[in-house]
C-alpha atoms as a PDB file:
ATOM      1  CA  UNK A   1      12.551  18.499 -22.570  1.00  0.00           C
ATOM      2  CA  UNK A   2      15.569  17.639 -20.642  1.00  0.00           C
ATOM      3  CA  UNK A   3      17.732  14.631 -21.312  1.00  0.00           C
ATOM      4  CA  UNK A   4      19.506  13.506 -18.667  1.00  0.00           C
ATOM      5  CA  UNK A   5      22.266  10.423 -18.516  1.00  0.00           C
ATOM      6  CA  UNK A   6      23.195   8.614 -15.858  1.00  0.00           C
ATOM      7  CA  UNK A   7      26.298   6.472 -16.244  1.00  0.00           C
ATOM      8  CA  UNK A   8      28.751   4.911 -13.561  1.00  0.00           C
ATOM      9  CA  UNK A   9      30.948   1.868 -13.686  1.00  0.00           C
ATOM     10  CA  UNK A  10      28.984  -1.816 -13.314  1.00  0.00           C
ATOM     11  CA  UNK A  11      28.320  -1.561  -9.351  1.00  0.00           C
ATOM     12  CA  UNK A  12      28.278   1.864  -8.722  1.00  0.00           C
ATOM     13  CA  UNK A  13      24.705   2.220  -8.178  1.00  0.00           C
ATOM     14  CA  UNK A  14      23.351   3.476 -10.702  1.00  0.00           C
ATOM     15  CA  UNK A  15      19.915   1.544 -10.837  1.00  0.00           C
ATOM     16  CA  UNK A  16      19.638   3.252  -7.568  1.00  0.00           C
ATOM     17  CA  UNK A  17      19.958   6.917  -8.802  1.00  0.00           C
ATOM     18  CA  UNK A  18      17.410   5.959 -11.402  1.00  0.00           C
ATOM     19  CA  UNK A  19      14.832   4.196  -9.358  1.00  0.00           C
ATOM     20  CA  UNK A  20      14.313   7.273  -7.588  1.00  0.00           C
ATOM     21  CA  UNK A  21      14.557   9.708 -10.011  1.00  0.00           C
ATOM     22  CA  UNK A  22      11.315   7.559 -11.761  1.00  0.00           C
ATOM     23  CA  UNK A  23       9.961   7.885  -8.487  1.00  0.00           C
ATOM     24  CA  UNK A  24      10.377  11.803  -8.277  1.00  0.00           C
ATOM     25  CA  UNK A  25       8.841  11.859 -11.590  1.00  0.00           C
ATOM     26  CA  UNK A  26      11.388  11.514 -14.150  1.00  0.00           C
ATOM     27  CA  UNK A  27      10.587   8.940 -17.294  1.00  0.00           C
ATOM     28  CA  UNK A  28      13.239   6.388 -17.273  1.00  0.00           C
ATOM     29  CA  UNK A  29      14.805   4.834 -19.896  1.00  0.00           C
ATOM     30  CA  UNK A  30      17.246   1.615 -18.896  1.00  0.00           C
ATOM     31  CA  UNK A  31      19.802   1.266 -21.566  1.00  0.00           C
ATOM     32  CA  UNK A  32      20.800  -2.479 -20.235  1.00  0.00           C
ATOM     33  CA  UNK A  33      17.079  -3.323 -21.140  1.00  0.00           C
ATOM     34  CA  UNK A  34      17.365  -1.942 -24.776  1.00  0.00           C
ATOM     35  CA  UNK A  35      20.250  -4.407 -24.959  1.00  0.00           C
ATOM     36  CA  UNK A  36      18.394  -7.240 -24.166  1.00  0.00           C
ATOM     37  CA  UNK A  37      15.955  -6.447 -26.213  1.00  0.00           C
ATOM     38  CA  UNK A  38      17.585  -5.870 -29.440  1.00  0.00           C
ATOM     39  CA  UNK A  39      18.505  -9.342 -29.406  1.00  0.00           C
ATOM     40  CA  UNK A  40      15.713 -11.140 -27.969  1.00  0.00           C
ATOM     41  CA  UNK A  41      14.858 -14.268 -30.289  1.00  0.00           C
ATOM     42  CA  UNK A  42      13.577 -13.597 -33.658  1.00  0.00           C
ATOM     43  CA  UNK A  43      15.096 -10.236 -33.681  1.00  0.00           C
ATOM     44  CA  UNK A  44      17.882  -9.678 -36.105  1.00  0.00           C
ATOM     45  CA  UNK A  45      20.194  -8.364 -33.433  1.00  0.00           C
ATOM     46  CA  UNK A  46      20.119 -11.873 -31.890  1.00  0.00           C
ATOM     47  CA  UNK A  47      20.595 -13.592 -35.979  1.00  0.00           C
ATOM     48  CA  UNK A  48      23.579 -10.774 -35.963  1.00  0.00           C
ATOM     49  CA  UNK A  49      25.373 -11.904 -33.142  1.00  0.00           C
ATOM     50  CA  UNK A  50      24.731 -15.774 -34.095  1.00  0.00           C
ATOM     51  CA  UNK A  51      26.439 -15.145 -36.914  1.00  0.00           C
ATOM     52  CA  UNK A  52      29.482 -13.344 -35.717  1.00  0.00           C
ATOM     53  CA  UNK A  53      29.588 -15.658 -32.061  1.00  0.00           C
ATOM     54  CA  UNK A  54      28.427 -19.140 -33.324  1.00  0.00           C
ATOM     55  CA  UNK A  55      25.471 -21.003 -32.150  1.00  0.00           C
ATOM     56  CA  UNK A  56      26.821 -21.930 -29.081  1.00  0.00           C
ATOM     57  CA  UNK A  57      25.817 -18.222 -27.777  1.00  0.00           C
ATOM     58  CA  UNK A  58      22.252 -19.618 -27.952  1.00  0.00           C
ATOM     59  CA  UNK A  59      20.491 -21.788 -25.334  1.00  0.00           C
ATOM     60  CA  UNK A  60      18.000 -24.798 -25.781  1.00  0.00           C
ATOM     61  CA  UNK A  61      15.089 -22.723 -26.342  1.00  0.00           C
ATOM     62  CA  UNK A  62      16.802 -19.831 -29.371  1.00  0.00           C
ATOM     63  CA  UNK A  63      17.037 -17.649 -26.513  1.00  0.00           C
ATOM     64  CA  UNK A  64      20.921 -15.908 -26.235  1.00  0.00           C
ATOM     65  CA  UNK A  65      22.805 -17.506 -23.572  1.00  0.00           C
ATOM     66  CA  UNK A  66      24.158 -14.277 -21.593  1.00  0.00           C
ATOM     67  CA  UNK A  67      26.883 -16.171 -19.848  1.00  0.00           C
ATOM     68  CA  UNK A  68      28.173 -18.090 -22.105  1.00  0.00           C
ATOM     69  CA  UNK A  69      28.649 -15.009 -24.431  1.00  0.00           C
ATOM     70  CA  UNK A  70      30.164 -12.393 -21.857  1.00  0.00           C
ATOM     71  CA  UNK A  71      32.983 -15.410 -21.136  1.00  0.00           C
ATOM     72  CA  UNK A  72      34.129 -14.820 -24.717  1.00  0.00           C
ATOM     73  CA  UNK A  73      33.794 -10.802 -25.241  1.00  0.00           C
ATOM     74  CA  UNK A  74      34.623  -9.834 -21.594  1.00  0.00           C
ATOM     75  CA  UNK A  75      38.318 -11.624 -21.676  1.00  0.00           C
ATOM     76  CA  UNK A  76      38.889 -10.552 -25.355  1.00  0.00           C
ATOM     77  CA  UNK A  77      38.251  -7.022 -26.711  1.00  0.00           C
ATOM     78  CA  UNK A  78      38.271  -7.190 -30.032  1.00  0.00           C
ATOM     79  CA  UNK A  79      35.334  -9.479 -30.162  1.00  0.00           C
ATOM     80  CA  UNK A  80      34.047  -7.303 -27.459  1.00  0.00           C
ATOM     81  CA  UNK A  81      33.734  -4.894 -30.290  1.00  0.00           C
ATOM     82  CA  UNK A  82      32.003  -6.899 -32.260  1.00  0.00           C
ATOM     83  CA  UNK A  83      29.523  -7.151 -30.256  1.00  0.00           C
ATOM     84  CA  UNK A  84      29.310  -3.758 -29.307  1.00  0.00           C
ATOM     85  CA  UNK A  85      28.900  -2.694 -33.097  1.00  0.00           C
ATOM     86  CA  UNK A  86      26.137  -5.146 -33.246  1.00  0.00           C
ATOM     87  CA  UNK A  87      24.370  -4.105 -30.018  1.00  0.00           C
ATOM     88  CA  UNK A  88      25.152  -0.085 -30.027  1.00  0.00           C
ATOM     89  CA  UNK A  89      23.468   1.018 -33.007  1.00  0.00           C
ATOM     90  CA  UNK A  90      20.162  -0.699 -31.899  1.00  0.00           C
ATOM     91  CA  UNK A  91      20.100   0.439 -28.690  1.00  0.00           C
ATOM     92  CA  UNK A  92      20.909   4.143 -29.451  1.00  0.00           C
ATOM     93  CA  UNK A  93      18.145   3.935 -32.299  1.00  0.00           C
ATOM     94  CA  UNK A  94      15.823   2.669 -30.012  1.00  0.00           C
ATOM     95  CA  UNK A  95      16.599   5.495 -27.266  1.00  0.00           C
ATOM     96  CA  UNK A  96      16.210   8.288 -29.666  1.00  0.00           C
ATOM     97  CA  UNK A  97      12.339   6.698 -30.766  1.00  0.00           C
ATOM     98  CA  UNK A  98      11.486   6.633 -26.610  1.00  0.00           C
ATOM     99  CA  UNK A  99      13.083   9.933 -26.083  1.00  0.00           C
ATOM    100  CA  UNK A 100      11.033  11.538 -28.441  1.00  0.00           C
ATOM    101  CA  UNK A 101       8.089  10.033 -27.388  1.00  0.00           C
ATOM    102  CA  UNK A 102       8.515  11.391 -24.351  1.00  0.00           C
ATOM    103  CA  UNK A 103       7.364  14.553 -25.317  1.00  0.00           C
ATOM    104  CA  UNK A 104       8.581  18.442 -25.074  1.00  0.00           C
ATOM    105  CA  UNK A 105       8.254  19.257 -21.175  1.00  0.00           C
ATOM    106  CA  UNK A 106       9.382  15.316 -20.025  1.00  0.00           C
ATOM    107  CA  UNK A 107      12.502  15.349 -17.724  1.00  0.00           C
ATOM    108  CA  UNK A 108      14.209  12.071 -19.274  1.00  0.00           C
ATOM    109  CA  UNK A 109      16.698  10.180 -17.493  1.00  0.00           C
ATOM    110  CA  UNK A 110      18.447   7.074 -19.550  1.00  0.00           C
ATOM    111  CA  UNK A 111      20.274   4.858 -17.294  1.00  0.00           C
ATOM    112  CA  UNK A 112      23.312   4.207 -19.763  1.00  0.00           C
ATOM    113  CA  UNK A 113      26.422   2.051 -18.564  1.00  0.00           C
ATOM    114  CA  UNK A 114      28.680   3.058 -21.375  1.00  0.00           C
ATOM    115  CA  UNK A 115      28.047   6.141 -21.995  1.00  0.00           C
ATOM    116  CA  UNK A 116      32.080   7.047 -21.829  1.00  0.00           C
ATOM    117  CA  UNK A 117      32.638   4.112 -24.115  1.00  0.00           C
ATOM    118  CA  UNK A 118      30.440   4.703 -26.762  1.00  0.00           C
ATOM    119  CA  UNK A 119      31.181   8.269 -27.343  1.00  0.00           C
ATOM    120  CA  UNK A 120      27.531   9.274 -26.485  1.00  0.00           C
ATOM    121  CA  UNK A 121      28.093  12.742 -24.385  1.00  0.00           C
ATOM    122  CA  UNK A 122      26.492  15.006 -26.490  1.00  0.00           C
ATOM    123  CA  UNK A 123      23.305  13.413 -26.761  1.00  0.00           C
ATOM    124  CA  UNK A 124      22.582  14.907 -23.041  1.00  0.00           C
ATOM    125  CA  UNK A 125      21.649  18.132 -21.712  1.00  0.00           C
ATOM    126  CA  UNK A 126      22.926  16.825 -18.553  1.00  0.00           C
ATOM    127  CA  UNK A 127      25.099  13.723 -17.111  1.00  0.00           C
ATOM    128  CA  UNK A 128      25.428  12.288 -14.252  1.00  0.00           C
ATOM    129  CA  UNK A 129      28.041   9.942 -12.946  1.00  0.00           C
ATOM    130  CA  UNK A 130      27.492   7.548 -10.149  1.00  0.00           C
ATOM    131  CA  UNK A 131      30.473   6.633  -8.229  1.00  0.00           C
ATOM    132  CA  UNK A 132      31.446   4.105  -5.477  1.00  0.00           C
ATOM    133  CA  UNK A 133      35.082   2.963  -4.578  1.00  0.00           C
ATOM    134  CA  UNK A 134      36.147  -0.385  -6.402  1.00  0.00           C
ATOM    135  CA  UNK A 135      36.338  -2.740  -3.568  1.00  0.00           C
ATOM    136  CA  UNK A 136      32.692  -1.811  -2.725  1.00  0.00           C
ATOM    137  CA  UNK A 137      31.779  -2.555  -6.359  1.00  0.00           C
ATOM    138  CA  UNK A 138      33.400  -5.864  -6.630  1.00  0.00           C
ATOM    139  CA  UNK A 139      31.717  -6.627  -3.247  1.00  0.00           C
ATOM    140  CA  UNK A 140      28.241  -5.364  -4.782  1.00  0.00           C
ATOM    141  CA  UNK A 141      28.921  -7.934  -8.028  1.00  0.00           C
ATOM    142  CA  UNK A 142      29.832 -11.105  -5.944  1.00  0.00           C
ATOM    143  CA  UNK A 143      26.655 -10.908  -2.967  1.00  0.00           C
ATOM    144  CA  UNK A 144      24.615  -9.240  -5.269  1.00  0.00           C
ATOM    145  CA  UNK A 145      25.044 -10.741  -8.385  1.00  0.00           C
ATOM    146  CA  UNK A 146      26.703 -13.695  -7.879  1.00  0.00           C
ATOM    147  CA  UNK A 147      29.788 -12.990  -9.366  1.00  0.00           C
ATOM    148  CA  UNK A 148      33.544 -14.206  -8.488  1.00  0.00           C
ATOM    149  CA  UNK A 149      35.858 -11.647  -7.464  1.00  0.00           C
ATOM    150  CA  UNK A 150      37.895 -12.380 -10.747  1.00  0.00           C
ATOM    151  CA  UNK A 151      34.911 -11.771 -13.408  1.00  0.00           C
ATOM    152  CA  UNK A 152      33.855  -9.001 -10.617  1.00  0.00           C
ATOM    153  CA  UNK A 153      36.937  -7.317 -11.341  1.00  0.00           C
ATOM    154  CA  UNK A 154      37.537  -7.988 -15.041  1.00  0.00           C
ATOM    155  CA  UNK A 155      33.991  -6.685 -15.923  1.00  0.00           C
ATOM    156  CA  UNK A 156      34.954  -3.656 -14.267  1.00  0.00           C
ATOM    157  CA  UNK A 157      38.482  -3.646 -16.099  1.00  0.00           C
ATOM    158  CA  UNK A 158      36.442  -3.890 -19.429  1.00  0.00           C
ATOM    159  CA  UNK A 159      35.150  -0.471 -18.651  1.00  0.00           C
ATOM    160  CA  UNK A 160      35.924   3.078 -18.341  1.00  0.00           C
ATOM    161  CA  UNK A 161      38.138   4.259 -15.771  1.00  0.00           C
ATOM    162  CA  UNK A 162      36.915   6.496 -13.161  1.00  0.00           C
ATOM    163  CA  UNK A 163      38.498   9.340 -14.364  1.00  0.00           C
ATOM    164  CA  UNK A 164      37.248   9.030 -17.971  1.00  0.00           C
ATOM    165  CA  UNK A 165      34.024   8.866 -16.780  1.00  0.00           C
ATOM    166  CA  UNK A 166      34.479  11.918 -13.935  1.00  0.00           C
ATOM    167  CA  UNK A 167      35.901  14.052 -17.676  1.00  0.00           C
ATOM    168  CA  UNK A 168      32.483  14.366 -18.799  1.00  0.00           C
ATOM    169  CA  UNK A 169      30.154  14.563 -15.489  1.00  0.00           C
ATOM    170  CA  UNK A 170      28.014  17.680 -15.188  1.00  0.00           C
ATOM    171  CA  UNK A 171      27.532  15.860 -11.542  1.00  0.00           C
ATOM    172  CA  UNK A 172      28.574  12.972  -9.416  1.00  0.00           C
ATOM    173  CA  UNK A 173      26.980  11.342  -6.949  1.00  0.00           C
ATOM    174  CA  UNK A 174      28.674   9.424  -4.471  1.00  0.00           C
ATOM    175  CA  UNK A 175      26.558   6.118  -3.824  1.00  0.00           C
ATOM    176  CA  UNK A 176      29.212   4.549  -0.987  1.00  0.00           C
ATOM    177  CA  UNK A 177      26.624   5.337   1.694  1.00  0.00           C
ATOM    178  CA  UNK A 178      23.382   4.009   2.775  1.00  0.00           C
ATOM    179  CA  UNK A 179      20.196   4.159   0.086  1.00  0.00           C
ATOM    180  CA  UNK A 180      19.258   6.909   1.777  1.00  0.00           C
ATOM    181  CA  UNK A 181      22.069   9.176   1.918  1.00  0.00           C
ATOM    182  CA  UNK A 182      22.149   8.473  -2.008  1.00  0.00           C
ATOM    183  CA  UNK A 183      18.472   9.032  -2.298  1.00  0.00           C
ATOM    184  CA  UNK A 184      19.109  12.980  -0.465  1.00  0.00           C
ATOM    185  CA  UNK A 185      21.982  13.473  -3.174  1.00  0.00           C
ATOM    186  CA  UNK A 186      19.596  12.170  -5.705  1.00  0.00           C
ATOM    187  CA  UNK A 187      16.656  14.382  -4.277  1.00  0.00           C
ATOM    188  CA  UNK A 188      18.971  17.844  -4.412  1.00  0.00           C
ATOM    189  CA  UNK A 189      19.937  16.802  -7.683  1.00  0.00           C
ATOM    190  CA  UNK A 190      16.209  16.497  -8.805  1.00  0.00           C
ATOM    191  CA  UNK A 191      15.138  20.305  -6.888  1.00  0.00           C
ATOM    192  CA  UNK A 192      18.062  21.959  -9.163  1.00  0.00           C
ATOM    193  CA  UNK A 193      16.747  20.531 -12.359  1.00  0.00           C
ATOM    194  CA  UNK A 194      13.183  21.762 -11.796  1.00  0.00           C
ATOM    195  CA  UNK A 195      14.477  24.401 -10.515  1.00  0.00           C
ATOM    196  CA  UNK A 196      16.224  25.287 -13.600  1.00  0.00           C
ATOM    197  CA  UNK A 197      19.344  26.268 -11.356  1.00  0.00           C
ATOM    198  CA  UNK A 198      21.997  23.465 -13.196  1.00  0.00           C
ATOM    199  CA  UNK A 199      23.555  24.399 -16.306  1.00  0.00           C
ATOM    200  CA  UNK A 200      22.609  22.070 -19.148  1.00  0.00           C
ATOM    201  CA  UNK A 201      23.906  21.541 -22.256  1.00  0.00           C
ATOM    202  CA  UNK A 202      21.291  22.384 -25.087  1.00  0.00           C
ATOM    203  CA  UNK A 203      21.777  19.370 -27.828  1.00  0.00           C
ATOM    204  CA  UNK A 204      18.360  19.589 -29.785  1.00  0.00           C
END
């Protein structure tokens, strides 16, 4: 089995990379997803985080309220890591049971955001970093999203910089182009890995 992550600052592209590494046959893993999940209702990730955050994190239906959390954690980062040591421990717990699952000769890929921040490197045989200059990501966040410049910009602030994240890539992958000219990156990338011809890290 081979366990690769790919990582890259909010914007960068990396559900891109991903989608077409599931298409080339890899089994995807989407770390953002494990996050919701831990704390869908009934779950006690979501009882967790009422209890550190208040009910007002909730909405109408018991369901969390995604905005009106991130306005509180993404301006502050203490309670940011509250919420992080909340959220982190289920989602890596979770990763581990899929990754398994996956069985012995599975090429893996988990699309994980903070990979840098939460100390998670050697977990991988292989990572990946996704990369796209700053003004293109706040420009992503805004059409795409429908962010304002300024949470845009401090959700990238909140984050690694691009040279932490650069410190522990086994390969980058520069997504500033058309889908396409990602997609031939992403496609070279995928020929060296079954081709055995890129150094991994053994971590099993």
């Amino acid at each position: 089995m081979t366990v690769i992550a790919v990582t890259g600052g909010i914007g960068a592209g990396k559900s891109t990379v991903c989608r077409r590494l599931g298409q080339l046959g890899a089994q995807v893993i989407d770390a953002d997803q494990l996050a919701r999940d831990v704390v869908a209702p009934g779950t006690p990730g979501l009882a967790e985080v009422v209890r550190a955050f208040g009910p007002d994190v909730l909405n109408a239906d018991g369901s969390l309220n995604r905005p009106a959390l991130a306005a509180v954690v993404f301006s502050d980062p203490d309670r940011r890591a509250v919420l992080n040591g909340i959220i982190h421990p289920r989602v890596q717990a979770e990763s581990e049971r899929l990754v398994a699952a996956a069985g012995p000769g599975a090429t893996v890929v988990y699309d994980i955001p903070l990979l840098v921040e939460t100390g998670g490197r050697s977990r991988f045989d292989i990572v990946v970093v996704v990369t796209a200059p700053r003004e293109m990501r706040i420009a992503r966040l805004v059409s795409e999203r429908g962010m304002t410049r300024a949470e845009a910009e401090r959700r990238i602030d909140a984050q690694a910089t691009d040279a932490e994240r650069a410190a522990v890539a086994d390969v980058l992958i520069d997504s500033s182009g058309s889908i396409a000219d990602t997609w031939i990156e992403v496609d070279a990338l995928w020929r060296r890995i079954q081709e055995g011809s890129l150094p991994t890290r053994s971590v099993r």
